[in-house]
C-alpha atoms as a PDB file:
ATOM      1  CA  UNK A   1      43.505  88.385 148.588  1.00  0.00           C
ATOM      2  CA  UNK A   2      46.688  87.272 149.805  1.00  0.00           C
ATOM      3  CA  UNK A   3      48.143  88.780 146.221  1.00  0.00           C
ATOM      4  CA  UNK A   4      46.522  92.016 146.718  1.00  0.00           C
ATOM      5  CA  UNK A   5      48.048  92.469 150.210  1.00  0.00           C
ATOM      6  CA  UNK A   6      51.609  91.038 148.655  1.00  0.00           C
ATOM      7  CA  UNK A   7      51.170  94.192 145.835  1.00  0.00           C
ATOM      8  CA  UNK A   8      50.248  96.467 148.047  1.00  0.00           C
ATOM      9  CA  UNK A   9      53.237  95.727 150.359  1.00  0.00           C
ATOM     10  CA  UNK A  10      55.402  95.475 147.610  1.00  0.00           C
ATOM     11  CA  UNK A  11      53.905  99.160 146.668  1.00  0.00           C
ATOM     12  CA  UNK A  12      54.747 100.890 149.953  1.00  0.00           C
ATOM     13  CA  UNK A  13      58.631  99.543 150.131  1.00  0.00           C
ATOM     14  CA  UNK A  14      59.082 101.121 146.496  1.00  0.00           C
ATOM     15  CA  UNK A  15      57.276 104.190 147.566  1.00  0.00           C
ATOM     16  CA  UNK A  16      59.671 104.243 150.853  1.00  0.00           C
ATOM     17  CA  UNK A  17      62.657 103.867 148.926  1.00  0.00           C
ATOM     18  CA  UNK A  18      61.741 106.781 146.201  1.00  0.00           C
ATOM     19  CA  UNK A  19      60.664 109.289 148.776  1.00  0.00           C
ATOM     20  CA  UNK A  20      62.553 108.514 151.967  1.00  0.00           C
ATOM     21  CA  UNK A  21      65.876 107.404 150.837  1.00  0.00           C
ATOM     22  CA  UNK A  22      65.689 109.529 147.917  1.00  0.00           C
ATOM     23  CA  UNK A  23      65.007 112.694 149.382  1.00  0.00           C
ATOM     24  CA  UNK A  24      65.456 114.945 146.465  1.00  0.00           C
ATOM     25  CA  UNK A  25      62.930 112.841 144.432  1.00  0.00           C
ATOM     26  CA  UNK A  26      60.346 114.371 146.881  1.00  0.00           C
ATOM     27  CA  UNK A  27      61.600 118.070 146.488  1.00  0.00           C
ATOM     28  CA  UNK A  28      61.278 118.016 142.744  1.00  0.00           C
ATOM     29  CA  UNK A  29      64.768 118.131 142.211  1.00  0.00           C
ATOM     30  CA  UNK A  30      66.674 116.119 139.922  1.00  0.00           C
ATOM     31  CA  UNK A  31      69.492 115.518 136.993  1.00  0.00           C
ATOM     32  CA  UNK A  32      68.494 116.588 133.544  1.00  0.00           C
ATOM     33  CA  UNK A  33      65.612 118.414 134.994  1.00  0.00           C
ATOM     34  CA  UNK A  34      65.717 120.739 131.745  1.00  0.00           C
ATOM     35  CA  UNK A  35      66.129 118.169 129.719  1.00  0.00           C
ATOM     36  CA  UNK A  36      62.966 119.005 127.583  1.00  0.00           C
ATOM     37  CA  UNK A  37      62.290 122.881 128.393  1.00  0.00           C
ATOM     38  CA  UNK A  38      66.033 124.396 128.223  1.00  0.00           C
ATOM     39  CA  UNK A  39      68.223 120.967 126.770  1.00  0.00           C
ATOM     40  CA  UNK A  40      71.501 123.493 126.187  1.00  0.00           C
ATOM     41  CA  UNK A  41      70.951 125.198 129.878  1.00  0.00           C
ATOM     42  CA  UNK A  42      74.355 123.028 131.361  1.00  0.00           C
ATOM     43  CA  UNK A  43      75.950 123.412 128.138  1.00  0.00           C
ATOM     44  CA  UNK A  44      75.361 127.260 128.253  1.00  0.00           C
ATOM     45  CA  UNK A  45      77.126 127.722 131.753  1.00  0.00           C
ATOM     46  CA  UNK A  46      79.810 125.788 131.027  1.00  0.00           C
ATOM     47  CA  UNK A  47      80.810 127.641 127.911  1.00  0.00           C
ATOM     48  CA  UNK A  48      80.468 131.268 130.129  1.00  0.00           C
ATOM     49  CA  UNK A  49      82.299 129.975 132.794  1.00  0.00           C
ATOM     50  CA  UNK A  50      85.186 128.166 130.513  1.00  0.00           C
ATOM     51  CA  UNK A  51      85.754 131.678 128.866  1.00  0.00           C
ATOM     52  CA  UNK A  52      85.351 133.642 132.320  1.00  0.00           C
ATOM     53  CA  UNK A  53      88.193 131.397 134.073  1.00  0.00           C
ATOM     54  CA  UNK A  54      90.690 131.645 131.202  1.00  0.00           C
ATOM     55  CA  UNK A  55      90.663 135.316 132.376  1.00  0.00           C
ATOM     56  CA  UNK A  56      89.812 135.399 135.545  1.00  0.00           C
ATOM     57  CA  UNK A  57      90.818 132.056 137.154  1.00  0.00           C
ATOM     58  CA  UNK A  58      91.001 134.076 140.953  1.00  0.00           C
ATOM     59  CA  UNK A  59      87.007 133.950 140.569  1.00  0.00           C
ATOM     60  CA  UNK A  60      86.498 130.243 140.996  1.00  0.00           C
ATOM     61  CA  UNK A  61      86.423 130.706 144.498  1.00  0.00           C
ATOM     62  CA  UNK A  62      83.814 133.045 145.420  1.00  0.00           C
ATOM     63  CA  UNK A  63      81.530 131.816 142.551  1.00  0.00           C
ATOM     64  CA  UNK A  64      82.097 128.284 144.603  1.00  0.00           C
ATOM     65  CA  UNK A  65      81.361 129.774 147.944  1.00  0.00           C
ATOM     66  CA  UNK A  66      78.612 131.709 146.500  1.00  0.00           C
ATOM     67  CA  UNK A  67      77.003 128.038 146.559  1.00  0.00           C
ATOM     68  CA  UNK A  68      77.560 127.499 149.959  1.00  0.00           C
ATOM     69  CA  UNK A  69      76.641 131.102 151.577  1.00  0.00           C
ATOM     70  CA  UNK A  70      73.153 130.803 149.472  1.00  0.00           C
ATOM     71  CA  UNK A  71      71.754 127.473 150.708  1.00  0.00           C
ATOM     72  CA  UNK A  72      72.843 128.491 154.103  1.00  0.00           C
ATOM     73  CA  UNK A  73      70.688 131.222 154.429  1.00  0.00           C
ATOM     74  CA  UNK A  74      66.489 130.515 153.593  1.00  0.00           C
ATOM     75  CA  UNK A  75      68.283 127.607 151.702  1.00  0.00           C
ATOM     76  CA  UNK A  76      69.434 127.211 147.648  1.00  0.00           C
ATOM     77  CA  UNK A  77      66.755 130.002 146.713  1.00  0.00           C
ATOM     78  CA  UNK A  78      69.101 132.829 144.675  1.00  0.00           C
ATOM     79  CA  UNK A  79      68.740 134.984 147.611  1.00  0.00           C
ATOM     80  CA  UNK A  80      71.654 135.632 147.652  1.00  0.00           C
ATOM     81  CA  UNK A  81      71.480 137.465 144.411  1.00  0.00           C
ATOM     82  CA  UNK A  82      68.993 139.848 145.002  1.00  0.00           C
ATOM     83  CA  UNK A  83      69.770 143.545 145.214  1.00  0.00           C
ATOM     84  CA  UNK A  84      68.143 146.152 147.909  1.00  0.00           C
ATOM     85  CA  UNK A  85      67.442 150.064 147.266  1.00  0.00           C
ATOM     86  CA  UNK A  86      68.276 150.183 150.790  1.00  0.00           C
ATOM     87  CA  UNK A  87      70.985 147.706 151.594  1.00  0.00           C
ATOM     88  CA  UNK A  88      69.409 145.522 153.509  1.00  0.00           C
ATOM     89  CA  UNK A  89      69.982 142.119 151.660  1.00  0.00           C
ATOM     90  CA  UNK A  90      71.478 138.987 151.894  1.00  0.00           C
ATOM     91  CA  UNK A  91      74.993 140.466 149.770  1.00  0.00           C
ATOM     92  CA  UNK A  92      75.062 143.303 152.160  1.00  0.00           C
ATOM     93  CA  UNK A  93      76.146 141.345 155.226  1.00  0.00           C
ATOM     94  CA  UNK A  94      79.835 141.498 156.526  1.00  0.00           C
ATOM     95  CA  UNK A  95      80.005 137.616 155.546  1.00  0.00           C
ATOM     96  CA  UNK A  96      78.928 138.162 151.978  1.00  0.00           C
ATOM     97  CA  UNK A  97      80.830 141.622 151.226  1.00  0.00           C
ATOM     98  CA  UNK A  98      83.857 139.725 150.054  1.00  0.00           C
ATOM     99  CA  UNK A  99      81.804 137.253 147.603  1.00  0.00           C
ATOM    100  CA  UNK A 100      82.900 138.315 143.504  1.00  0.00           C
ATOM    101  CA  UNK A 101      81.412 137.007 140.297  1.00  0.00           C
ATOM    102  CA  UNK A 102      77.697 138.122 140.152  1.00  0.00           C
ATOM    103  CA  UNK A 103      78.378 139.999 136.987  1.00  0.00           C
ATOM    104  CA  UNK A 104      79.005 136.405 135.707  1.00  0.00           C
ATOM    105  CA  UNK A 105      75.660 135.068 137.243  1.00  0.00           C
ATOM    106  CA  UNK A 106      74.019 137.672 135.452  1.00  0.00           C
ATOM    107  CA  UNK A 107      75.487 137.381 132.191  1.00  0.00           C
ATOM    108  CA  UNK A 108      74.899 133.425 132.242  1.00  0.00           C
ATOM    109  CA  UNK A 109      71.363 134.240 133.212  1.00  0.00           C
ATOM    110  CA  UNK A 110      70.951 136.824 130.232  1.00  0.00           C
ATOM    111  CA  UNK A 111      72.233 134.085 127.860  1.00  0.00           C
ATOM    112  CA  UNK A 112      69.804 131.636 128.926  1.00  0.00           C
ATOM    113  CA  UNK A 113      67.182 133.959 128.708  1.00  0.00           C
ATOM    114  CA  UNK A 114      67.943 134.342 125.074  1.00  0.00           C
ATOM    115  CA  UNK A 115      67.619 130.300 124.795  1.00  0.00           C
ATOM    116  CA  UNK A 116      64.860 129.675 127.182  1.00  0.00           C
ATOM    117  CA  UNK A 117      62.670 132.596 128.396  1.00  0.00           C
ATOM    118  CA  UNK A 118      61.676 132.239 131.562  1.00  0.00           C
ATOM    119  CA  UNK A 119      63.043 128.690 132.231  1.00  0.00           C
ATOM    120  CA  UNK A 120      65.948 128.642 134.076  1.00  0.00           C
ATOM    121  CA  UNK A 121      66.358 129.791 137.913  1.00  0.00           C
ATOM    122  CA  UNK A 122      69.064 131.626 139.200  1.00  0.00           C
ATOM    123  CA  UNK A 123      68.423 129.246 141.913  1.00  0.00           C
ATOM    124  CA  UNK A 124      70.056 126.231 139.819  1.00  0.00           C
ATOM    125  CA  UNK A 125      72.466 129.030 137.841  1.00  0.00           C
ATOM    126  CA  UNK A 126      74.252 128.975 141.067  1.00  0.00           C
ATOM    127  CA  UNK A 127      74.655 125.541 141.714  1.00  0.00           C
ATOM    128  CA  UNK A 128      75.625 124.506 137.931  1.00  0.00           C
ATOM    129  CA  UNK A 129      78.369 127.313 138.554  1.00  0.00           C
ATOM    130  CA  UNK A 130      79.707 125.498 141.529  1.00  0.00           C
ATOM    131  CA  UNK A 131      79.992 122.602 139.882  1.00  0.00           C
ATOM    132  CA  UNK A 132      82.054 124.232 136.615  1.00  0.00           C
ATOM    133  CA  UNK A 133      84.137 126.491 138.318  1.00  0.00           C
ATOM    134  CA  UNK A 134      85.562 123.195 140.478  1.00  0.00           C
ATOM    135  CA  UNK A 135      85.578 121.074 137.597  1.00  0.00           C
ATOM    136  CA  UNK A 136      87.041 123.555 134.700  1.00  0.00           C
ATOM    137  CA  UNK A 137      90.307 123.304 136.683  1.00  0.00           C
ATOM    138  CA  UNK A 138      91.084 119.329 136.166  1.00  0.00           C
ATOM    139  CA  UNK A 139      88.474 119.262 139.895  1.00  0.00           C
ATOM    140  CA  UNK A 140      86.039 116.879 140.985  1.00  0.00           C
ATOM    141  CA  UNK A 141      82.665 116.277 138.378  1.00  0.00           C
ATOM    142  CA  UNK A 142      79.649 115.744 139.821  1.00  0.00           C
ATOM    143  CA  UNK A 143      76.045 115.155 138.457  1.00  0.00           C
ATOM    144  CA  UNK A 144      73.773 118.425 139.431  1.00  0.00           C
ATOM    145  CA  UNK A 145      70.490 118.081 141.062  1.00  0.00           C
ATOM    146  CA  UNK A 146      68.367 120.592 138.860  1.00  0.00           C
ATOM    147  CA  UNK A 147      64.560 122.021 139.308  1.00  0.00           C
ATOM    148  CA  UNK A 148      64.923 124.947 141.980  1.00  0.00           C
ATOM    149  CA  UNK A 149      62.976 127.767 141.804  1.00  0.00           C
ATOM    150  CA  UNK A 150      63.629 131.205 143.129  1.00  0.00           C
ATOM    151  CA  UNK A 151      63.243 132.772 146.289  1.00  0.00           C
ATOM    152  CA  UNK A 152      61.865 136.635 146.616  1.00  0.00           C
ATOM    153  CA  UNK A 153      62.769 137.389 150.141  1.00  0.00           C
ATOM    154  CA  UNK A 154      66.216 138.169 151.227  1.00  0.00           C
ATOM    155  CA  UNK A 155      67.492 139.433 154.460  1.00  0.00           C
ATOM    156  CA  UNK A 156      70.766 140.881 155.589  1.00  0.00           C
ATOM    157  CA  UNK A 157      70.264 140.124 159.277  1.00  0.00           C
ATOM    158  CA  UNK A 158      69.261 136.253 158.573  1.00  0.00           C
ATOM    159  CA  UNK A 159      72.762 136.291 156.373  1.00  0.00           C
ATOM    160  CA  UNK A 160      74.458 137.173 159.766  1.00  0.00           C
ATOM    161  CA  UNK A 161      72.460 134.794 161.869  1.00  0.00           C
ATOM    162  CA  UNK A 162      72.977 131.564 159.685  1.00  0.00           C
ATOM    163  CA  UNK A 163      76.670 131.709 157.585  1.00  0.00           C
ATOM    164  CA  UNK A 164      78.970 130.118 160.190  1.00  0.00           C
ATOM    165  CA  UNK A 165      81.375 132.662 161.227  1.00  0.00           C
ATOM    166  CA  UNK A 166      85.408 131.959 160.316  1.00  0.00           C
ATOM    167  CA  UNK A 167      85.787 132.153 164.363  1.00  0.00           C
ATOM    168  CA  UNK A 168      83.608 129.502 165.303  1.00  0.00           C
ATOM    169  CA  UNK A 169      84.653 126.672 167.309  1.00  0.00           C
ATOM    170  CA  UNK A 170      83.781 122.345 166.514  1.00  0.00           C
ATOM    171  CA  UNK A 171      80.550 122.041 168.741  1.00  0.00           C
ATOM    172  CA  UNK A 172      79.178 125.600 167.441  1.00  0.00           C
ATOM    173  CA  UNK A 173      80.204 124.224 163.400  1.00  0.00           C
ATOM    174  CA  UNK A 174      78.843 120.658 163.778  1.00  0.00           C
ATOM    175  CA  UNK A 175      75.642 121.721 165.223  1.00  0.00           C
ATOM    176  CA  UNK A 176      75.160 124.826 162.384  1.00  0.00           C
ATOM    177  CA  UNK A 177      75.363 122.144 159.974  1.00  0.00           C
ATOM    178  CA  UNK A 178      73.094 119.570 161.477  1.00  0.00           C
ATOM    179  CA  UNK A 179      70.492 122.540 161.716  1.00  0.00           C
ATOM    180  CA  UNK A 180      70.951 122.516 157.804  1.00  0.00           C
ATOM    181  CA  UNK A 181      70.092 118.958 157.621  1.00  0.00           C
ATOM    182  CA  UNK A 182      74.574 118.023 156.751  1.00  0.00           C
ATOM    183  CA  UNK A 183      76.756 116.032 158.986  1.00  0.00           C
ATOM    184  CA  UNK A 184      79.985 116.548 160.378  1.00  0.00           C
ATOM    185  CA  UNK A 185      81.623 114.163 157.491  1.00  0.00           C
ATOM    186  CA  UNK A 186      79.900 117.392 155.223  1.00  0.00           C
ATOM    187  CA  UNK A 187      81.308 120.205 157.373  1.00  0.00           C
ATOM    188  CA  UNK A 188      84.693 118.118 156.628  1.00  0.00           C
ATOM    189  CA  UNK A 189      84.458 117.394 153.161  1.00  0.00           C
ATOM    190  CA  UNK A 190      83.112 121.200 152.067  1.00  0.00           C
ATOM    191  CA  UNK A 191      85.752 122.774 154.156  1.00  0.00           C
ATOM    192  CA  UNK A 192      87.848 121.494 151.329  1.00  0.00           C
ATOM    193  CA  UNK A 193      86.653 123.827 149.094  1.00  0.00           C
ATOM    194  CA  UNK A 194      89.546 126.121 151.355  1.00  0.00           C
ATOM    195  CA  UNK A 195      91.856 124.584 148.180  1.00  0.00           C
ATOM    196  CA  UNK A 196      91.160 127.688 146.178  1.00  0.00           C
ATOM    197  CA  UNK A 197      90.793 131.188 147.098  1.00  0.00           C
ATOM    198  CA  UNK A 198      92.062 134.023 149.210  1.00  0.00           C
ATOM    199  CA  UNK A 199      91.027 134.758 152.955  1.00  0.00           C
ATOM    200  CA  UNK A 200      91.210 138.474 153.765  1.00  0.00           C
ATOM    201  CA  UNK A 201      93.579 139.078 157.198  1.00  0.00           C
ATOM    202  CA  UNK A 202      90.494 140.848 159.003  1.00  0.00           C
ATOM    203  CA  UNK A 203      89.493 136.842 159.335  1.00  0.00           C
ATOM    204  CA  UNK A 204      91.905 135.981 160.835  1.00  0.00           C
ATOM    205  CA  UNK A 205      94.193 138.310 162.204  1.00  0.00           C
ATOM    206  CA  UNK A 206      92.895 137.887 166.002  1.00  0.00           C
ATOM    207  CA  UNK A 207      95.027 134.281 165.942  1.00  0.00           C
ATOM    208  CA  UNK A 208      97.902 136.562 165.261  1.00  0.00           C
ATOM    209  CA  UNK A 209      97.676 139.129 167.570  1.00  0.00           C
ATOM    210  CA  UNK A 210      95.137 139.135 170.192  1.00  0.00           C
ATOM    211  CA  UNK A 211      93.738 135.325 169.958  1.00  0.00           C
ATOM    212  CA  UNK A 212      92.380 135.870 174.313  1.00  0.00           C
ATOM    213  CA  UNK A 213      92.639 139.714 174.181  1.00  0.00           C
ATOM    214  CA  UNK A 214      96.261 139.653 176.195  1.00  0.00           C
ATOM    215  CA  UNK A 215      97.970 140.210 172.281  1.00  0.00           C
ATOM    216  CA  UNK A 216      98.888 136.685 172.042  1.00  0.00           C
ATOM    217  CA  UNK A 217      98.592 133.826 169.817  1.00  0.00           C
ATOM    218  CA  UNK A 218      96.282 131.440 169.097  1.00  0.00           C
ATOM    219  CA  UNK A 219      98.288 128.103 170.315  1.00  0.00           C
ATOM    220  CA  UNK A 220      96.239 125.825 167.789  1.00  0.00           C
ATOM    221  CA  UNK A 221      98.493 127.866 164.892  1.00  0.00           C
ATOM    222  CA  UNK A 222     102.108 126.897 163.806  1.00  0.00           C
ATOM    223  CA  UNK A 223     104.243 128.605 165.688  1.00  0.00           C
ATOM    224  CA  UNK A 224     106.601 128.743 162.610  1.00  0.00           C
ATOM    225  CA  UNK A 225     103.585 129.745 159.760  1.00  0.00           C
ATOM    226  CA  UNK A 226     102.674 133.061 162.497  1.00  0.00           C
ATOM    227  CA  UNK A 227     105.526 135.242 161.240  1.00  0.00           C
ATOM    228  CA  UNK A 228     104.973 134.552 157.405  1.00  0.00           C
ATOM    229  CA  UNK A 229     101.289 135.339 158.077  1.00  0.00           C
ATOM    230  CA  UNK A 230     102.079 138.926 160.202  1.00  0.00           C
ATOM    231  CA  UNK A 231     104.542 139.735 157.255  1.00  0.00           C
ATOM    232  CA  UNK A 232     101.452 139.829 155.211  1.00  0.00           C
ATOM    233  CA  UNK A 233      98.605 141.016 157.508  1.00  0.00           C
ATOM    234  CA  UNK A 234      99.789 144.171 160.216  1.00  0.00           C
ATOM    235  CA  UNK A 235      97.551 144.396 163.207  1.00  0.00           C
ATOM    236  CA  UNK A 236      94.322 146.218 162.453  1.00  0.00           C
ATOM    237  CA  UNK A 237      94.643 145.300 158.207  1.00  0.00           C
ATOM    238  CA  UNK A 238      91.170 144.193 156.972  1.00  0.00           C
ATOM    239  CA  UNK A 239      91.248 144.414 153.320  1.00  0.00           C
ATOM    240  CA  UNK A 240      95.004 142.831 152.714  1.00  0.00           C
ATOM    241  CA  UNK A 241      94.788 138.873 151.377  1.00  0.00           C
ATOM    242  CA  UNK A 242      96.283 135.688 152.004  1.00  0.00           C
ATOM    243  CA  UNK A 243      96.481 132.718 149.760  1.00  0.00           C
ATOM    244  CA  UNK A 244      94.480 129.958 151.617  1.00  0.00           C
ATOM    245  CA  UNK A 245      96.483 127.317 149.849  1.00  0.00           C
ATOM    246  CA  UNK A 246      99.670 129.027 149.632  1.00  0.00           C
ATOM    247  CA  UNK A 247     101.174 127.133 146.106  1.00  0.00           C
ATOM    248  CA  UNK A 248      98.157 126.215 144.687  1.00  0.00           C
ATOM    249  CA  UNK A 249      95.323 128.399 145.924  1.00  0.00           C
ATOM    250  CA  UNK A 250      94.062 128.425 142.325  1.00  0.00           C
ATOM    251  CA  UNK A 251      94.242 124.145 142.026  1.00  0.00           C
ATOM    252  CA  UNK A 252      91.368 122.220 143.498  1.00  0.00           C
ATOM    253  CA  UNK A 253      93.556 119.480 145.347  1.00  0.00           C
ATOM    254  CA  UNK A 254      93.522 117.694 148.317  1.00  0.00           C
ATOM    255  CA  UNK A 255      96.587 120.160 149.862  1.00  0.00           C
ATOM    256  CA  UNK A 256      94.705 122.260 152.079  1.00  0.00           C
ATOM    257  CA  UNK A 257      93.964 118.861 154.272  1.00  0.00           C
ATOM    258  CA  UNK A 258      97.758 118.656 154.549  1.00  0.00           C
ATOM    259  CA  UNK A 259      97.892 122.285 155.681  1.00  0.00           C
ATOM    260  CA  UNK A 260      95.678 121.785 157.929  1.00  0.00           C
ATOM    261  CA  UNK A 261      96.675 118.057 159.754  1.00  0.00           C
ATOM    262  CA  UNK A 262     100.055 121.050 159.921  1.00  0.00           C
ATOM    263  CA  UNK A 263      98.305 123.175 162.123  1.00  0.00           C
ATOM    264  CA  UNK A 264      98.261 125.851 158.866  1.00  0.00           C
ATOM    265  CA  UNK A 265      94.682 126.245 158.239  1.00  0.00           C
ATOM    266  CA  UNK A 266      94.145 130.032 158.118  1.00  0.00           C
ATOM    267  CA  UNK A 267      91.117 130.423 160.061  1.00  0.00           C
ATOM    268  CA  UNK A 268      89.747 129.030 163.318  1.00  0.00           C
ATOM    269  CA  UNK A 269      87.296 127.241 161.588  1.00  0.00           C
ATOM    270  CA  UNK A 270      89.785 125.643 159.873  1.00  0.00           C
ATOM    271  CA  UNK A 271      91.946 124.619 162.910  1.00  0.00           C
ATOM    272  CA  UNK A 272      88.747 123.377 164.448  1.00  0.00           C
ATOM    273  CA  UNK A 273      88.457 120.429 162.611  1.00  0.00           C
ATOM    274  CA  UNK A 274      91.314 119.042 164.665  1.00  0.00           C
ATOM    275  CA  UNK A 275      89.039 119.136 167.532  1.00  0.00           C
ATOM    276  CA  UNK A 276      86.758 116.359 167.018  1.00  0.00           C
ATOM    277  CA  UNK A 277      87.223 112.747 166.432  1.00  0.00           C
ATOM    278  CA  UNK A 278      85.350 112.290 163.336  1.00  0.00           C
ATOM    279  CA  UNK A 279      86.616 115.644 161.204  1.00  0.00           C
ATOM    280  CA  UNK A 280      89.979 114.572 162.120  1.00  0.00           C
ATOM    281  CA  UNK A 281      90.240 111.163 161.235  1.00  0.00           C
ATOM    282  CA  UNK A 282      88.785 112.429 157.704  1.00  0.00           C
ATOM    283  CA  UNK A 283      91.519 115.192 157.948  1.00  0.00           C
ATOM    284  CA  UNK A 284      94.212 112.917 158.628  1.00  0.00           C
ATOM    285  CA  UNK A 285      93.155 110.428 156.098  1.00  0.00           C
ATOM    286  CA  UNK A 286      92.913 113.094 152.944  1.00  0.00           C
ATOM    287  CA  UNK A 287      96.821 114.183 153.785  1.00  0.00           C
ATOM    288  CA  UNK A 288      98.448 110.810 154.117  1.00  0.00           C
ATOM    289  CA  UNK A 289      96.104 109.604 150.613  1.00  0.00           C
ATOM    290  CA  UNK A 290      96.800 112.079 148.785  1.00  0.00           C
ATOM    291  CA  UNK A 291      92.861 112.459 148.881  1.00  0.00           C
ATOM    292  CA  UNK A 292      92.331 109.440 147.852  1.00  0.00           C
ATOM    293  CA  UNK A 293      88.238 109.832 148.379  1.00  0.00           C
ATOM    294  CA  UNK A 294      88.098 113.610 148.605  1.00  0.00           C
ATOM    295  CA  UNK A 295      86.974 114.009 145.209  1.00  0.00           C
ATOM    296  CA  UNK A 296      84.252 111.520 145.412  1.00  0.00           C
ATOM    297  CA  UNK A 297      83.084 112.751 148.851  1.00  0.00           C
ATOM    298  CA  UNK A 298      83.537 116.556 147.975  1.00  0.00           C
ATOM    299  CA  UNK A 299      80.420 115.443 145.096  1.00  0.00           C
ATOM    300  CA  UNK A 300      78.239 113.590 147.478  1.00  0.00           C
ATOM    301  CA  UNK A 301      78.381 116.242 149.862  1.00  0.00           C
ATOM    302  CA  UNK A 302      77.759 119.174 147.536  1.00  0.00           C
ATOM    303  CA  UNK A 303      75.021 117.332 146.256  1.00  0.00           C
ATOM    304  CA  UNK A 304      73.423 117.162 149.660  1.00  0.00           C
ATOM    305  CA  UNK A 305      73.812 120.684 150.550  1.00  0.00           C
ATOM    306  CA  UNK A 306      72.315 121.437 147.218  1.00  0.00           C
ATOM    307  CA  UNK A 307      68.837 119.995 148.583  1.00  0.00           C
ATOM    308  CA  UNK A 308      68.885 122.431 151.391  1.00  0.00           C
ATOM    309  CA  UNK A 309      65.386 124.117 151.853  1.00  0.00           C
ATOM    310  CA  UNK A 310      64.782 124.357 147.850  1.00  0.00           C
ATOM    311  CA  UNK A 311      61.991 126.023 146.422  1.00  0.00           C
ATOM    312  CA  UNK A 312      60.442 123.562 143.772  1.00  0.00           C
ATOM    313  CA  UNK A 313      57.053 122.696 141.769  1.00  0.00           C
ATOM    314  CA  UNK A 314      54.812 126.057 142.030  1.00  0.00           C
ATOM    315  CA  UNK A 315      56.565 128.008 145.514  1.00  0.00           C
ATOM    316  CA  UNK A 316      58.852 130.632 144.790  1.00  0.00           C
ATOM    317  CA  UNK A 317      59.752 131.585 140.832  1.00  0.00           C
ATOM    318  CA  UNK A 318      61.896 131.876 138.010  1.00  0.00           C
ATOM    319  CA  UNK A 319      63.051 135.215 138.141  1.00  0.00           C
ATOM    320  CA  UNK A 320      64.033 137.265 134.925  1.00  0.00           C
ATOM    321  CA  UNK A 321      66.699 139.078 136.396  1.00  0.00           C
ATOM    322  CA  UNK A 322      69.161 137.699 139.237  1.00  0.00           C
ATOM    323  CA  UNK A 323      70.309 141.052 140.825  1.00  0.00           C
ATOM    324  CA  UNK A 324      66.798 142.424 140.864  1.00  0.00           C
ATOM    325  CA  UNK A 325      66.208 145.067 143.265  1.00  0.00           C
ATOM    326  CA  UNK A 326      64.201 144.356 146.206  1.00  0.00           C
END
């Protein structure tokens, strides 16, 4: 008797550990998940995205973000793929209007298609993307977390409710992303991915010019950095583009945490980091390292947003087409 109870205790703590502090276990998610039914799938994107960036190394960025703006909204579910004959999806929102590089998604997923019919979600395209476009340029590697399935709803107004505007302050950021299941050491870490990539002045531009509405500054910003940025971006310009890491916006590094801990982040969102104790000890830390753990963390944190509301086992699909219409 006494064994029986032993086994059966012993059976519950291994059952805790695989589903509670293994989390992704539970969702159906997991590395090599097409081991079997698609073994080339990784292999596939890679390739695609090796050839893309050798031309087009400026579309690392938004093919990262594109990551981050999906599981934000109904979570890592493609949605933010999907097309609508009347404009009304996810891609339509202000946020999402400047995201580039589905005619990539779309070509990966016709290749795939070719190898593994109706195998591989768009769902996982997206975050196997992430992870190359980072890595291809001497970034961070990570393992990815594989076994989404596709979404069919997408919704331009839940776009605008749930992707953190650039304006937003520390309390209204922190709390976003502990609605999304992340910490604050995640809203640090991912803000990283700032390293690479362009922000358009309409982002921005109110810190240059009318920060309280009386045409002044924000006071957060380098006094010194303001007239470099308003030779670039004139009052009222919403399509004109900044680098974000002016030097190396096309290098994942750890320089935009040295920006940054220099008052130069370009967006509010940015500076807000420097408003809570936690963020900026982590911002601090990265610019006087060199970054010494921002790789490693930048991983672990991906990895966790990744498992954001996913669609696994029989909810959701695998859709054919990534862009299809609504």
């Amino acid at each position: 008797m006494a064994t029986s109870k032993l086994f059966s205790f012993l059976f519950l703590q291994m059952m805790f550990v695989l589903f509670v502090l293994h989390p992704a276990n539970s969702q159906g998610l997991k590395v090599g998940f097409y081991a079997n039914t698609c073994p080339e799938a990784e292999a596939i994107v890679e390739k695609i995205i090796v050839q893309t960036l050798s031309r087009a190394p400026s579309l690392a960025a938004p093919l990262l973000r594109m990551h981050f703006h999906d599981c934000f909204v109904r979570g890592c579910d493609g949605s933010v793929l999907l097309n609508s004959s009347t404009n009304q999806a996810e891609k339509n929102a202000i946020p999402n209007q400047t995201l580039r590089g589905f005619q990539i998604i779309d070509k990966i997923k016709s290749a795939l298609e070719k190898a593994c019919p109706g195998v591989v979600s768009c769902a996982d395209i997206i975050a196997i993307v992430a992870r190359d476009v980072v890595a291809t340029p001497k970034g961070p590697f990570w393992e990815v977390e594989t076994g989404r399935r596709d979404g069919r709803v997408s919704n331009i107004t839940e776009a605008l409710l749930n992707l953190p505007p650039p304006t937003a302050n520390i309390s209204t950021l922190i709390k976003d992303w502990q609605q999304k299941g992340l910490t604050a050491k995640d809203l640090v870490v991912l803000s990283g991915a700032h390293t690479i990539g362009i922000g358009h002045c309409g982002g921005f531009s109110n810190r240059l010019y009318n920060f309280t509405g009386k045409g002044d500054t924000d006071p957060t910003l380098d006094p010194n950095y303001i007239p470099k940025l308003k030779s670039k971006c004139k009052a009222g310009d919403q399509t004109t583009f900044v680098e974000m890491d002016p030097g190396s916006f096309k290098t994942f590094d750890e320089d935009y945490y040295t920006l940054v801990a220099k008052r130069r982040g370009l967006f509010q969102s940015d500076a807000a980091l420097l408003d809570d104790a936690e963020t900026k000890a982590y911002v601090e830390l990265q610019a006087t390292t060199r970054g010494s753990t921002f790789f490693k963390d930048f991983g672990v944190s991906i990895v966790k947003m990744g498992r954001v509301g996913v669609l696994t086992g029989k909810d959701g699909e695998i859709r054919k087409q990534c862009s299809r219409v609504l």
